[in-house]
N, C-alpha and C. Protein backbone atom coordinates (compact mmCIF):
# COMPACT_ATOMS: atom_id res chain seq x y z
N UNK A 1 2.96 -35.41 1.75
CA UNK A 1 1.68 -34.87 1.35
C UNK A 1 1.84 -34.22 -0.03
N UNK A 2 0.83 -34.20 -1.20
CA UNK A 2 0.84 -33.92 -1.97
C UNK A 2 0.61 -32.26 -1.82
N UNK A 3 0.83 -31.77 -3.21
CA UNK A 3 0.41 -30.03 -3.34
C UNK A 3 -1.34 -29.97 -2.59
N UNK A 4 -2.10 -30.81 -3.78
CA UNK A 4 -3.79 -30.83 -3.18
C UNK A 4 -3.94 -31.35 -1.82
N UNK A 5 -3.14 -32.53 -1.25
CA UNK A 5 -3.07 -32.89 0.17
C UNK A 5 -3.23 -31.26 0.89
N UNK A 6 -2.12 -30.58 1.09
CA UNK A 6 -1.58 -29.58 1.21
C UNK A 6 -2.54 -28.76 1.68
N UNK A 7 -3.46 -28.31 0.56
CA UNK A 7 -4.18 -27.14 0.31
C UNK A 7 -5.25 -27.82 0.80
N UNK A 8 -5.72 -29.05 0.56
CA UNK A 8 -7.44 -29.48 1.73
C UNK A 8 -7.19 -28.92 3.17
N UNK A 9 -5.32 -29.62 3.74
CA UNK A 9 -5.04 -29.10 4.98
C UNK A 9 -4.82 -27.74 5.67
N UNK A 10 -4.69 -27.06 4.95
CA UNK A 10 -4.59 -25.57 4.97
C UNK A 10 -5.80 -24.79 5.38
N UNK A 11 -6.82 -25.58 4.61
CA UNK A 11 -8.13 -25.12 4.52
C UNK A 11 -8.59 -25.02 5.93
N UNK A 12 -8.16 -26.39 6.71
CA UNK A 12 -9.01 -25.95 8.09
C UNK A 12 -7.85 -25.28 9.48
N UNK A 13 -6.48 -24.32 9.11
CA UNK A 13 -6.18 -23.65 10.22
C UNK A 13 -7.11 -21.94 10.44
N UNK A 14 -6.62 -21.89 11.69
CA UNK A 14 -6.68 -21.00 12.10
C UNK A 14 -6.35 -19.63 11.68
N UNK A 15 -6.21 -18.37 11.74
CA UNK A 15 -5.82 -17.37 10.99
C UNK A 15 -4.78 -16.93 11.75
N UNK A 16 -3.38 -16.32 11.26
CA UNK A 16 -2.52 -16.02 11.95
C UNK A 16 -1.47 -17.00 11.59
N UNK A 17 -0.92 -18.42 10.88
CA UNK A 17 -0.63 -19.13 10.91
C UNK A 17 -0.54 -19.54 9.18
N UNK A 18 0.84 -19.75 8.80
CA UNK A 18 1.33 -19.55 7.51
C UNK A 18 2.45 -20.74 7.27
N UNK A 19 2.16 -21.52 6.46
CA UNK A 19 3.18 -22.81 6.37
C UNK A 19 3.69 -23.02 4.64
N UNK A 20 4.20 -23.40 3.99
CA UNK A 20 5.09 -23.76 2.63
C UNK A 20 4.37 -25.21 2.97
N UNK A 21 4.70 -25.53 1.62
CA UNK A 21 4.33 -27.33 1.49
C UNK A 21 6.16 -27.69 0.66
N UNK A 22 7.33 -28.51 1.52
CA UNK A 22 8.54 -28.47 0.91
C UNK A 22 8.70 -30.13 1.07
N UNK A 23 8.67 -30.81 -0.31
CA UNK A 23 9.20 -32.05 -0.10
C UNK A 23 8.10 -32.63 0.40
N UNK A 24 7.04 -32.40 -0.07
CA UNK A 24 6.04 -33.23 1.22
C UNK A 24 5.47 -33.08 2.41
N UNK A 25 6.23 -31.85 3.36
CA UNK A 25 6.29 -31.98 4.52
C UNK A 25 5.69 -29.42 4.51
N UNK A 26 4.96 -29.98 5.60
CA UNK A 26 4.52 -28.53 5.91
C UNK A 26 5.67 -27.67 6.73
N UNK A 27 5.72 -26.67 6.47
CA UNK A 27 6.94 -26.06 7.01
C UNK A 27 6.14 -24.50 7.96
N UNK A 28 6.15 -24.56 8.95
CA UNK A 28 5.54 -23.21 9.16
C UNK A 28 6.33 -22.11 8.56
N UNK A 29 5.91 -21.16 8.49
CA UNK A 29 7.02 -19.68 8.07
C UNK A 29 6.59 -19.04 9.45
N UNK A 30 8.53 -18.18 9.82
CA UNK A 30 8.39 -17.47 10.92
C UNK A 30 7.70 -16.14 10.94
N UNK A 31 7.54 -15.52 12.06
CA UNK A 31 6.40 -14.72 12.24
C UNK A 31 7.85 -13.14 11.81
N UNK A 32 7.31 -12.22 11.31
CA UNK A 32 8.45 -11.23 10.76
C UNK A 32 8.51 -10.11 11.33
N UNK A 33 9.54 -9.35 11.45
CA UNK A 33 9.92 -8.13 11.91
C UNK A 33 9.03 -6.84 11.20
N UNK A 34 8.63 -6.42 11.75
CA UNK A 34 8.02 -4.79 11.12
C UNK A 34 8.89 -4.22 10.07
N UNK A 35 10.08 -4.10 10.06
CA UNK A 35 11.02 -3.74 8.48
C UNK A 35 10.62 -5.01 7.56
N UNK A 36 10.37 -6.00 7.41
CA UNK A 36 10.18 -6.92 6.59
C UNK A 36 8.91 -6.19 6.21
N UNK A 37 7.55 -6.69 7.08
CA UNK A 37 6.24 -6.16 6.44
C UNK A 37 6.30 -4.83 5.57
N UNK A 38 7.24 -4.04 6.22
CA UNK A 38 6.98 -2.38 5.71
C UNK A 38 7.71 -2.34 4.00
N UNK A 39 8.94 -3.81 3.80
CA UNK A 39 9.57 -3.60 2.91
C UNK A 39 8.70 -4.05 1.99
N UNK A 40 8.18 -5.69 2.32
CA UNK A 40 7.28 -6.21 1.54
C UNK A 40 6.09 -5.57 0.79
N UNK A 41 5.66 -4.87 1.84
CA UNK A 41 4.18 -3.97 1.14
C UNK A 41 5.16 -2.72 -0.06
N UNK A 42 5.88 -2.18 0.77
CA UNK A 42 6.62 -1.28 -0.84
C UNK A 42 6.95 -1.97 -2.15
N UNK A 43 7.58 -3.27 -2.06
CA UNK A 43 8.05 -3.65 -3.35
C UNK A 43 6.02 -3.98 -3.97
N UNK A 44 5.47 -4.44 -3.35
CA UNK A 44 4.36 -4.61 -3.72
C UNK A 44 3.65 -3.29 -4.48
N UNK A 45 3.69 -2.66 -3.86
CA UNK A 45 3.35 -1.33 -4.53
C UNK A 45 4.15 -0.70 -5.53
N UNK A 46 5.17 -0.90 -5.01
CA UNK A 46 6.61 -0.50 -6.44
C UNK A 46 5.99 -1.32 -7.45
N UNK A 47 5.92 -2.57 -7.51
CA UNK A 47 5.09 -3.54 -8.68
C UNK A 47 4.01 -3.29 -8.99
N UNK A 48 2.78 -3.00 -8.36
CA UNK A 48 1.96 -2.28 -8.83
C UNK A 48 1.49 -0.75 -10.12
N UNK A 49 2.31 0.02 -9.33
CA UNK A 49 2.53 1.01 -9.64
C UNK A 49 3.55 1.06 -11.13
N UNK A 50 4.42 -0.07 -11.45
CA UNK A 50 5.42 0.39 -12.36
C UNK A 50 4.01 -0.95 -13.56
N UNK A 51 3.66 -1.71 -13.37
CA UNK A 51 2.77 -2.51 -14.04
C UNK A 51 1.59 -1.38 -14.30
N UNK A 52 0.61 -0.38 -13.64
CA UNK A 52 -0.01 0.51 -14.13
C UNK A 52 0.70 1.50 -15.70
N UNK A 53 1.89 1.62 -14.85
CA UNK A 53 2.45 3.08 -15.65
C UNK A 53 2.82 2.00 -17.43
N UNK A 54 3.59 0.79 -17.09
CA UNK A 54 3.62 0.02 -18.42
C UNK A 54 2.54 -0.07 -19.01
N UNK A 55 1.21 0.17 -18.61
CA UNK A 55 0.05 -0.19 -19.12
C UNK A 55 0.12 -2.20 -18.87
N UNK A 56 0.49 -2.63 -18.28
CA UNK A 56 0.51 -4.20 -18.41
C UNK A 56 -0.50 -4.72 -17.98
N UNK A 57 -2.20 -4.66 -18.01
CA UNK A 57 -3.12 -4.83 -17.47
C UNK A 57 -3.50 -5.95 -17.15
N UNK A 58 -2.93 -7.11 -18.09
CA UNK A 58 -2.54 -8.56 -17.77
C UNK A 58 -1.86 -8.96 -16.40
N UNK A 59 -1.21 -8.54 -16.17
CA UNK A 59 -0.14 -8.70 -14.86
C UNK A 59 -0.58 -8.01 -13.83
N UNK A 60 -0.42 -9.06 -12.48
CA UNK A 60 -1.18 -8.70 -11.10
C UNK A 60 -0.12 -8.51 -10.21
N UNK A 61 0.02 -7.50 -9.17
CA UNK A 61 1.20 -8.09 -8.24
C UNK A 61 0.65 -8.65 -6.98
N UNK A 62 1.07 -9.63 -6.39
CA UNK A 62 0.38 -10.09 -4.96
C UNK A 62 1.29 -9.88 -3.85
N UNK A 63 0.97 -10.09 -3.13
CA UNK A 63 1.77 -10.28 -1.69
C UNK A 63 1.33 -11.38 -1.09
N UNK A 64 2.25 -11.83 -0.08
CA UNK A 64 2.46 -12.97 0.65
C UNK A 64 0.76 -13.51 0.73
N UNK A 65 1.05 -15.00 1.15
CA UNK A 65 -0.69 -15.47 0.72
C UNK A 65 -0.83 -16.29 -0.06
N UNK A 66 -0.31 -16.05 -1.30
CA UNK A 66 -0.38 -16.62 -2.82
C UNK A 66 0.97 -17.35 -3.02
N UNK A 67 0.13 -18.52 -3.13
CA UNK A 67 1.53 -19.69 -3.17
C UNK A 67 1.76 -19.89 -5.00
N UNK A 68 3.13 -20.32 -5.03
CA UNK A 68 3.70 -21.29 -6.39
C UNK A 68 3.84 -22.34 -6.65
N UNK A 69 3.44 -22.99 -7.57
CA UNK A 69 3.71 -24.63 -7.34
C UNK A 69 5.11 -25.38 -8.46
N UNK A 70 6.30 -25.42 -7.11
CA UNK A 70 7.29 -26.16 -7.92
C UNK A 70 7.33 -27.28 -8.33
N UNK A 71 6.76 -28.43 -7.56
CA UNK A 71 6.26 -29.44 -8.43
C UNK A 71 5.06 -30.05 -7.53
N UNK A 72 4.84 -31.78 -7.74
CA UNK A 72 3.32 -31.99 -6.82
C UNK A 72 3.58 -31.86 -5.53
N UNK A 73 4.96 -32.02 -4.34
CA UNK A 73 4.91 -32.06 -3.36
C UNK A 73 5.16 -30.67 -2.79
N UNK A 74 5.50 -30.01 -3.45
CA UNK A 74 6.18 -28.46 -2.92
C UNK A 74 5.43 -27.24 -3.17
N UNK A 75 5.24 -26.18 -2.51
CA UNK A 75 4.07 -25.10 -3.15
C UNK A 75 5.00 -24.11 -1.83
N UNK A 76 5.93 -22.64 -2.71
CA UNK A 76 6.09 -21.70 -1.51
C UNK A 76 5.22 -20.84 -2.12
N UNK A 77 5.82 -20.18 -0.72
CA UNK A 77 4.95 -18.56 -0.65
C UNK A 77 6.02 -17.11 -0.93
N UNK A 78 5.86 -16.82 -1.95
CA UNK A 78 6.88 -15.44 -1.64
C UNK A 78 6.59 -14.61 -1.45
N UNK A 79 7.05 -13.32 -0.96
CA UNK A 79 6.84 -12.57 -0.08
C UNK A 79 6.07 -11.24 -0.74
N UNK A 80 6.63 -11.58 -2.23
CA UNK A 80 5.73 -10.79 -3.38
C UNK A 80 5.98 -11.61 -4.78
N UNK A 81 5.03 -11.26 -5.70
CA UNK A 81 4.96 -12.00 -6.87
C UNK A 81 4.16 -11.38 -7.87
N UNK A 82 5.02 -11.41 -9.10
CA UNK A 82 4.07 -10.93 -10.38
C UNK A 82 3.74 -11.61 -11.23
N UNK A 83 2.42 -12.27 -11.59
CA UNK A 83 1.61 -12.84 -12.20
C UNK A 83 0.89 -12.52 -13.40
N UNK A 84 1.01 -12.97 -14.43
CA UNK A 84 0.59 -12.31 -15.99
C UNK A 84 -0.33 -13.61 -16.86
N UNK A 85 -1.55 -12.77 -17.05
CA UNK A 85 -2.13 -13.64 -17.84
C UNK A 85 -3.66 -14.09 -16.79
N UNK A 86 -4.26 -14.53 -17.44
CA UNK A 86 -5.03 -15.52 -16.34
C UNK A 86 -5.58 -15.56 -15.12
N UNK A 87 -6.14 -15.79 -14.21
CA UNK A 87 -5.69 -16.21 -12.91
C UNK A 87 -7.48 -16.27 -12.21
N UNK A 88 -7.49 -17.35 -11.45
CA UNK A 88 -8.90 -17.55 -10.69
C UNK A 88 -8.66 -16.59 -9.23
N UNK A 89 -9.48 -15.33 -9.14
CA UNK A 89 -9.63 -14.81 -7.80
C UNK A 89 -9.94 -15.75 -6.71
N UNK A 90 -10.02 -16.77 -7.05
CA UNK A 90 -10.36 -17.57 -5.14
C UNK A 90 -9.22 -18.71 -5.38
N UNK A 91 -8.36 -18.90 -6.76
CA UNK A 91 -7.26 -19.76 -5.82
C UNK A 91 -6.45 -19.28 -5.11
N UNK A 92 -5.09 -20.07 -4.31
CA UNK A 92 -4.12 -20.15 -3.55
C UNK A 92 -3.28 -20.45 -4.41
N UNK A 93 -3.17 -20.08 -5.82
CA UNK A 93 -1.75 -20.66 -6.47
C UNK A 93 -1.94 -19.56 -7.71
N UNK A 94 -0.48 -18.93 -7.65
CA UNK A 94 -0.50 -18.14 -9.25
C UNK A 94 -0.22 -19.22 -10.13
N UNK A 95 -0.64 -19.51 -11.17
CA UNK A 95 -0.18 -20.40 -11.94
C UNK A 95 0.89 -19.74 -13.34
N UNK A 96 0.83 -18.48 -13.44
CA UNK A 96 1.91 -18.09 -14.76
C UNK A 96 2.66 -16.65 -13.37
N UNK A 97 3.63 -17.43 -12.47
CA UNK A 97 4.55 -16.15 -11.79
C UNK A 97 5.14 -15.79 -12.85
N UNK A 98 6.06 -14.51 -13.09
CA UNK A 98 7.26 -13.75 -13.62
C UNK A 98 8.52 -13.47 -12.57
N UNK A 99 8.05 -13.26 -12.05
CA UNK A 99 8.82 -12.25 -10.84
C UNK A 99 8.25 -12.77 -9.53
N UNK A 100 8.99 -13.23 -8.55
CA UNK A 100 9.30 -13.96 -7.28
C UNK A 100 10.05 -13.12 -6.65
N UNK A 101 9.71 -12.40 -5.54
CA UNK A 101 10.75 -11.77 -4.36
C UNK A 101 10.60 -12.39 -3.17
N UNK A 102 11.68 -12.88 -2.78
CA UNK A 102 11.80 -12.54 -1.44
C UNK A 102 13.04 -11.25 -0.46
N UNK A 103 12.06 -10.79 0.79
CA UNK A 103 12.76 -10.37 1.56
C UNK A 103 13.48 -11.17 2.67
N UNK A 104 15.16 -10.82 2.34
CA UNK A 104 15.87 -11.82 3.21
C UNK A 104 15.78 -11.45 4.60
N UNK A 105 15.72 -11.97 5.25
CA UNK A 105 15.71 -12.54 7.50
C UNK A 105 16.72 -12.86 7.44
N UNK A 106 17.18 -12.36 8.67
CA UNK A 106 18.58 -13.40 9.20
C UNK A 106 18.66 -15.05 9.03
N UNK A 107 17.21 -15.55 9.21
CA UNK A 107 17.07 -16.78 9.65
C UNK A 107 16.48 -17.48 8.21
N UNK A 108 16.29 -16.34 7.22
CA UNK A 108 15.80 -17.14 5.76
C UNK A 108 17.09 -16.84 5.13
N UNK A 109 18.30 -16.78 5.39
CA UNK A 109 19.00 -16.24 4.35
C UNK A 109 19.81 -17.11 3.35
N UNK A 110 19.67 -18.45 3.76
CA UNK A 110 20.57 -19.72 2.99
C UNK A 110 19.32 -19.97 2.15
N UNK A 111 18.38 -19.83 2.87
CA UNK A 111 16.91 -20.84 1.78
C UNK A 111 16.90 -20.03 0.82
N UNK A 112 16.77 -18.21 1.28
CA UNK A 112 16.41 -17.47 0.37
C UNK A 112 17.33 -17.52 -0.35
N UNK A 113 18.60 -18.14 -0.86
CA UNK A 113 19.44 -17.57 -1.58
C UNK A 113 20.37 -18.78 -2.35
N UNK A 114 19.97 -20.36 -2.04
CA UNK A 114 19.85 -21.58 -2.79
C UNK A 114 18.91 -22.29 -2.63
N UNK A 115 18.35 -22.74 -1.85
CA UNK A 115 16.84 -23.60 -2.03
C UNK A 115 15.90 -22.70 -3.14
N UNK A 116 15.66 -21.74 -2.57
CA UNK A 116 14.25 -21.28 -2.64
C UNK A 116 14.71 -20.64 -4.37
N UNK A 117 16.14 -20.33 -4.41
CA UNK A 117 16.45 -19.73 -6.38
C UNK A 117 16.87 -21.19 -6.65
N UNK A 118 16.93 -22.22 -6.81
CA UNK A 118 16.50 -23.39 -7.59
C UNK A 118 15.15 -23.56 -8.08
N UNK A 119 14.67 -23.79 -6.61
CA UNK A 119 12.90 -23.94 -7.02
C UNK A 119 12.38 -23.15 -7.76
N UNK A 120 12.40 -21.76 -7.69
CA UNK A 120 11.57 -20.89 -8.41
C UNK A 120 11.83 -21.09 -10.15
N UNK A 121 13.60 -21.04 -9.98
CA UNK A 121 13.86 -21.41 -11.53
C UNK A 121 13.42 -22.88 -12.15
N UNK A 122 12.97 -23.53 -10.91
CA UNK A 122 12.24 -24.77 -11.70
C UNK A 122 10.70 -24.64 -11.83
N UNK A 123 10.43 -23.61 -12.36
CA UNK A 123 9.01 -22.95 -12.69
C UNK A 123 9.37 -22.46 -14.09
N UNK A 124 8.77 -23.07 -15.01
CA UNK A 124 9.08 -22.36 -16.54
C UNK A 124 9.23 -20.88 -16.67
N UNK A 125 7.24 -20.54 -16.18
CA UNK A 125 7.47 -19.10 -16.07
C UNK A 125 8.24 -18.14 -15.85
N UNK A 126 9.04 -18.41 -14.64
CA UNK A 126 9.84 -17.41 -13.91
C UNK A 126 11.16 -17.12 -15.16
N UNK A 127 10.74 -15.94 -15.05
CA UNK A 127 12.04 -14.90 -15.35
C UNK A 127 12.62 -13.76 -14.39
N UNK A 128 12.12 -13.44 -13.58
CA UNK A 128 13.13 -12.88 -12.05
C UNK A 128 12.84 -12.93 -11.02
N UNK A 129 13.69 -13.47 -10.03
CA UNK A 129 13.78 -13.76 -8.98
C UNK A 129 14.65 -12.58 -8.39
N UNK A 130 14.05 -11.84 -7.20
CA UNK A 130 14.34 -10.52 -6.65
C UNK A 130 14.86 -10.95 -5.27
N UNK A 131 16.16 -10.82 -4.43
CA UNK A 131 16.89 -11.20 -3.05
C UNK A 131 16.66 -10.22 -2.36
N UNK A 132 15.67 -9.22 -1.72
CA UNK A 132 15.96 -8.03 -1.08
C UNK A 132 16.69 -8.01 0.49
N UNK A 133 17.72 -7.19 0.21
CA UNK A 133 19.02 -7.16 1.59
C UNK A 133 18.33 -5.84 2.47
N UNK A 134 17.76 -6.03 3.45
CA UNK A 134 17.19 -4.71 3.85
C UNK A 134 17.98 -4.14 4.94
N UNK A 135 19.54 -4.97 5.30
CA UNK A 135 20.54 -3.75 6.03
C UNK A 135 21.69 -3.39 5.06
N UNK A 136 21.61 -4.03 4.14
CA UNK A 136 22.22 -2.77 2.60
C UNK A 136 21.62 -2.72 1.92
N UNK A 137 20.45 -2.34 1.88
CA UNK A 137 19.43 -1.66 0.66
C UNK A 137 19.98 -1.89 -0.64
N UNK A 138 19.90 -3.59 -0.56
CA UNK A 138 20.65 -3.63 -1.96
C UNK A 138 19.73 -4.90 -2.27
N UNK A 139 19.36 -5.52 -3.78
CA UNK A 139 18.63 -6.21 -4.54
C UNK A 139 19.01 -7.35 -4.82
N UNK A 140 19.57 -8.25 -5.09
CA UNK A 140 20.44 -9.34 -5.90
C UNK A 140 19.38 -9.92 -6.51
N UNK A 141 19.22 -9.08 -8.42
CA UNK A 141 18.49 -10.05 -9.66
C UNK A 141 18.81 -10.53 -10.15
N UNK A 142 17.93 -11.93 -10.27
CA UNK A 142 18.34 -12.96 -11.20
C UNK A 142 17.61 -13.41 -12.16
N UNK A 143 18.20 -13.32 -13.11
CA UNK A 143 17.54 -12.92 -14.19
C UNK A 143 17.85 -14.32 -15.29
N UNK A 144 16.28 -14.75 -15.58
CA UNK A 144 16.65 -16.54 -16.57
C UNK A 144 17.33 -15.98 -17.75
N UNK A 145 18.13 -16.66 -18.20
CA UNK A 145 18.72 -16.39 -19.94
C UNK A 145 17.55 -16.48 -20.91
N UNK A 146 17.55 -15.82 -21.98
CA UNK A 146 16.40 -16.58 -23.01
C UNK A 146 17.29 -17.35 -23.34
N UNK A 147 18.54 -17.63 -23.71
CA UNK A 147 18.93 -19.03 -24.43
C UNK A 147 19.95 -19.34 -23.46
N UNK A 148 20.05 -20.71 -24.12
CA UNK A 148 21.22 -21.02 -23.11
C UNK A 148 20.80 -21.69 -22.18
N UNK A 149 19.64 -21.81 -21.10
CA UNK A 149 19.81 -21.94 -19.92
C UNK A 149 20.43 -20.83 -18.79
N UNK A 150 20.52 -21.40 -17.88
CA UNK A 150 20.90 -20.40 -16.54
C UNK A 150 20.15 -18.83 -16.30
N UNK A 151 21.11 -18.13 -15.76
CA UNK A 151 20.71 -17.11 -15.49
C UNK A 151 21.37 -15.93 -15.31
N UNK A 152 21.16 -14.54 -15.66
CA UNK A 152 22.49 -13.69 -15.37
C UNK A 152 22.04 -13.07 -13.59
N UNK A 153 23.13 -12.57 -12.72
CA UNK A 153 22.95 -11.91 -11.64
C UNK A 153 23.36 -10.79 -11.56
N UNK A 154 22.40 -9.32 -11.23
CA UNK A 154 22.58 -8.20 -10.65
C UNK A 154 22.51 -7.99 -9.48
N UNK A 155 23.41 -7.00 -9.11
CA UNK A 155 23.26 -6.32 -7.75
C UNK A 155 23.00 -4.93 -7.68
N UNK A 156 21.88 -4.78 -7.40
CA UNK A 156 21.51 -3.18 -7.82
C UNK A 156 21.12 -2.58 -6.02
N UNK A 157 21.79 -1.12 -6.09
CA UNK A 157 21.57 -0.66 -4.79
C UNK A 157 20.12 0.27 -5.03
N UNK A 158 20.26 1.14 -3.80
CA UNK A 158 19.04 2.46 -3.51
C UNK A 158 19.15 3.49 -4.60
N UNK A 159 20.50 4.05 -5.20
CA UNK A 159 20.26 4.58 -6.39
C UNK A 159 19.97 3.96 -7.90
N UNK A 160 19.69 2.94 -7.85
CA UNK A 160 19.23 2.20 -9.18
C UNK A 160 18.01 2.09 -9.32
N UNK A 161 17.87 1.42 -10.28
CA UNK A 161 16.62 1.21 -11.30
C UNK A 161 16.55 -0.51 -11.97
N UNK A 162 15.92 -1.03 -11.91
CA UNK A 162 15.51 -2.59 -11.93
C UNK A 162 15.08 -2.65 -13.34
N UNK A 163 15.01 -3.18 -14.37
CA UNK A 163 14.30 -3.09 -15.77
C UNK A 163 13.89 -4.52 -15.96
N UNK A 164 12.70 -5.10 -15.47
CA UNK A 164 12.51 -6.90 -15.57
C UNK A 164 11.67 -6.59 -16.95
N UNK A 165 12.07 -7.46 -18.22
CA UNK A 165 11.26 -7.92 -18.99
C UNK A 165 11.47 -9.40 -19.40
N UNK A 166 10.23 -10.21 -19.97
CA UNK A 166 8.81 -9.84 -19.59
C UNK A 166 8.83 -9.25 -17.88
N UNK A 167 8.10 -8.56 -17.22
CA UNK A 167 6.81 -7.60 -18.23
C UNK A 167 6.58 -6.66 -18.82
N UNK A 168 8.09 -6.02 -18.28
CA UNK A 168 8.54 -4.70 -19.11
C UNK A 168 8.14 -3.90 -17.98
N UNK A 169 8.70 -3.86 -16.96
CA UNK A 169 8.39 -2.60 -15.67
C UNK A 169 9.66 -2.17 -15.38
N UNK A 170 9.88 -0.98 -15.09
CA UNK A 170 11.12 -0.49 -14.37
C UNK A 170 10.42 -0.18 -13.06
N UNK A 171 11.59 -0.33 -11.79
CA UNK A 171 11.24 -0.63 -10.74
C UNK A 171 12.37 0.25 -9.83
N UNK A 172 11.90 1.26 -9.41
CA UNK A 172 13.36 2.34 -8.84
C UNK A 172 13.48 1.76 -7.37
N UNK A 173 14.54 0.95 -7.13
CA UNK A 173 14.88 0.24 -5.79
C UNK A 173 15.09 1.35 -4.38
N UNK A 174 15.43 2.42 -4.29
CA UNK A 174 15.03 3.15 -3.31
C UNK A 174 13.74 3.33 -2.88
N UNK A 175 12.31 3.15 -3.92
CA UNK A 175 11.06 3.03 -3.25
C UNK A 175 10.98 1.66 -2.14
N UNK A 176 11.69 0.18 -2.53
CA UNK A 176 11.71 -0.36 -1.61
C UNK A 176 11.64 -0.08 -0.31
N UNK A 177 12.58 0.34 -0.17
CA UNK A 177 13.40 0.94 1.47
C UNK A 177 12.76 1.96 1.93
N UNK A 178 11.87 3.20 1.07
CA UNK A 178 11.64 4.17 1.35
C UNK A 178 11.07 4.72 2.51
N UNK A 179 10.57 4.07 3.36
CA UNK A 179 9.61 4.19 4.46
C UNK A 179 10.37 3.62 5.80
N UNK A 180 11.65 2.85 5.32
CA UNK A 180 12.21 2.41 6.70
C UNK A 180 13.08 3.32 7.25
N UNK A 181 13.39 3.43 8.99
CA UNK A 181 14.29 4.19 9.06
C UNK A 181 16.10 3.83 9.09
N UNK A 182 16.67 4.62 9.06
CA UNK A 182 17.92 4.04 8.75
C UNK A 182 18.90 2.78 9.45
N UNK A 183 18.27 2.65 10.56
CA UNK A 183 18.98 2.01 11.27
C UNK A 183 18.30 0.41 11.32
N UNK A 184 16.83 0.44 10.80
CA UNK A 184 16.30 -0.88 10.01
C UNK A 184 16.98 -1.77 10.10
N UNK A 185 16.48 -3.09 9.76
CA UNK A 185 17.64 -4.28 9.24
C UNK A 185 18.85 -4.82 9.99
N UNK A 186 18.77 -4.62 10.96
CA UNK A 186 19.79 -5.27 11.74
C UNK A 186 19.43 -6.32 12.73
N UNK A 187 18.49 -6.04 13.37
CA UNK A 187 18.30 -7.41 13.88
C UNK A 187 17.60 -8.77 13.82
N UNK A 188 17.80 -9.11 14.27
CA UNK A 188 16.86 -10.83 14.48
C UNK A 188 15.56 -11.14 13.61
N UNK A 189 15.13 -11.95 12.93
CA UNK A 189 13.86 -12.16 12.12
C UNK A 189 12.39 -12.14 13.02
C-alpha cells in the first residue's frame, strides 16, 4: 500500500487503534505503559516550553498522532516531534520534522534504535533524533553532521542539558522523567 493508500485506510478505523505504514504493509503500534504516556507528554512539553522561551514561533511540537513520511510506502509515528515552518492543521503528516523522539519499550527497542534511526535520517529535514531510556533516565542524541554526512551520538543523563540546533532549544533532560516515580521503567511495554 502506498503512503495515500495508507491514509484513505486509516480514515475509516475506529478510535483507540494506531498503526505505522512500513514497507507497504500496516503495522499496528502496541498499546503503552503509563511511564511511557507520562514520559511522552513531558518531553512534549519540555519542547514546547524550551521553543516558547527561544522565541521559535515557527516551530510546533506534536505528540504521537502526527505521522512522517520516509518515502511513498512508509509513514511512522513518533512519539514526539518538532516541526518548523509551515504546516496544514488538518493533515496527518509533518512535512519539515527537526527533531523525532522516541520513547524506548522493551518490545520497541531494536526498531527504536536501527530501523526507525535509518528512516528518520532518510528525511532531509531531520537533524535530531532523541532514544529516551526511561529505566536509566538517560537520552541517546543523534545528531546529523552539517558536512560530511552521518551523524554525531550523545548520551546525556537527568543532570544534563540537550542543546538541538536548528531550532536552537535547550532541553534540561531531568524534566523528561520528572513526574515518574523511581522505580518506573522496568517492566513489560
Amino acid at each position: 500500500m502506498t503512503a495515500d493508500e495508507f491514509l484513505a485506510w486509516s480514515a475509516s478505523w475506529g478510535e483507540g487503534e494506531r498503526y505505522e505504514l512500513v514497507d507497504g504493509i500496516p503495522v499496528r503500534l502496541q498499546a503503552e505503559r503509563i511511564a511511557h504516556a507520562m514520559v511522552k507528554l513531558s518531553i512534549a512539553i519540555e519542547m514546547r516550553r524550551a521553543l516558547r522561551a527561544a522565541e521559535r514561533s515557527t516551530c510546533h511540537a506534536f505528540i504521537d498522532g502526527v505521522s512522517v513520511r520516509i518515502a511513498e510506502d512508509t509513514l511512522r509515528e513518533p512519539d514526539v516531534l518538532v516541526h518548523c515552518g509551515p504546516f496544514d492543521p488538518n493533515s496527518k503528516i509533518a512535512d519539515n520534522p527537526v527533531v523525532l523522539v522516541e520513547v524506548v519499550s522493551p518490545s520497541s527497542a531494536t526498531t527504536d534504535r536501527e530501523r526507525k534511526l535509518i528512516d528518520y535520517f532518510a528525511i532531509p529535514s531531520v537533524r535530531h533524533y532523541l532514544v529516551v531510556l526511561i529505566p536509566d533516565r538517560r537520552v541517546i542524541h543523534y545528531e546529523r553532521a552539517i558536512e560530511g554526512g552521518g551523524f554525531q551520538v550523545r548520551i546525556a543523563g537527568s543532570a544534563d542539558e540537550l542543546s538541538l540546533d536548528p531550532p536552537g532549544i535547550r532541553l534540561a533532560v531531568a524534566e523528561f522523567f520528572a513526574d515518574l516515580p523511581e522505580d518506573a521503567g522496568s517492566g513489560e511495554a
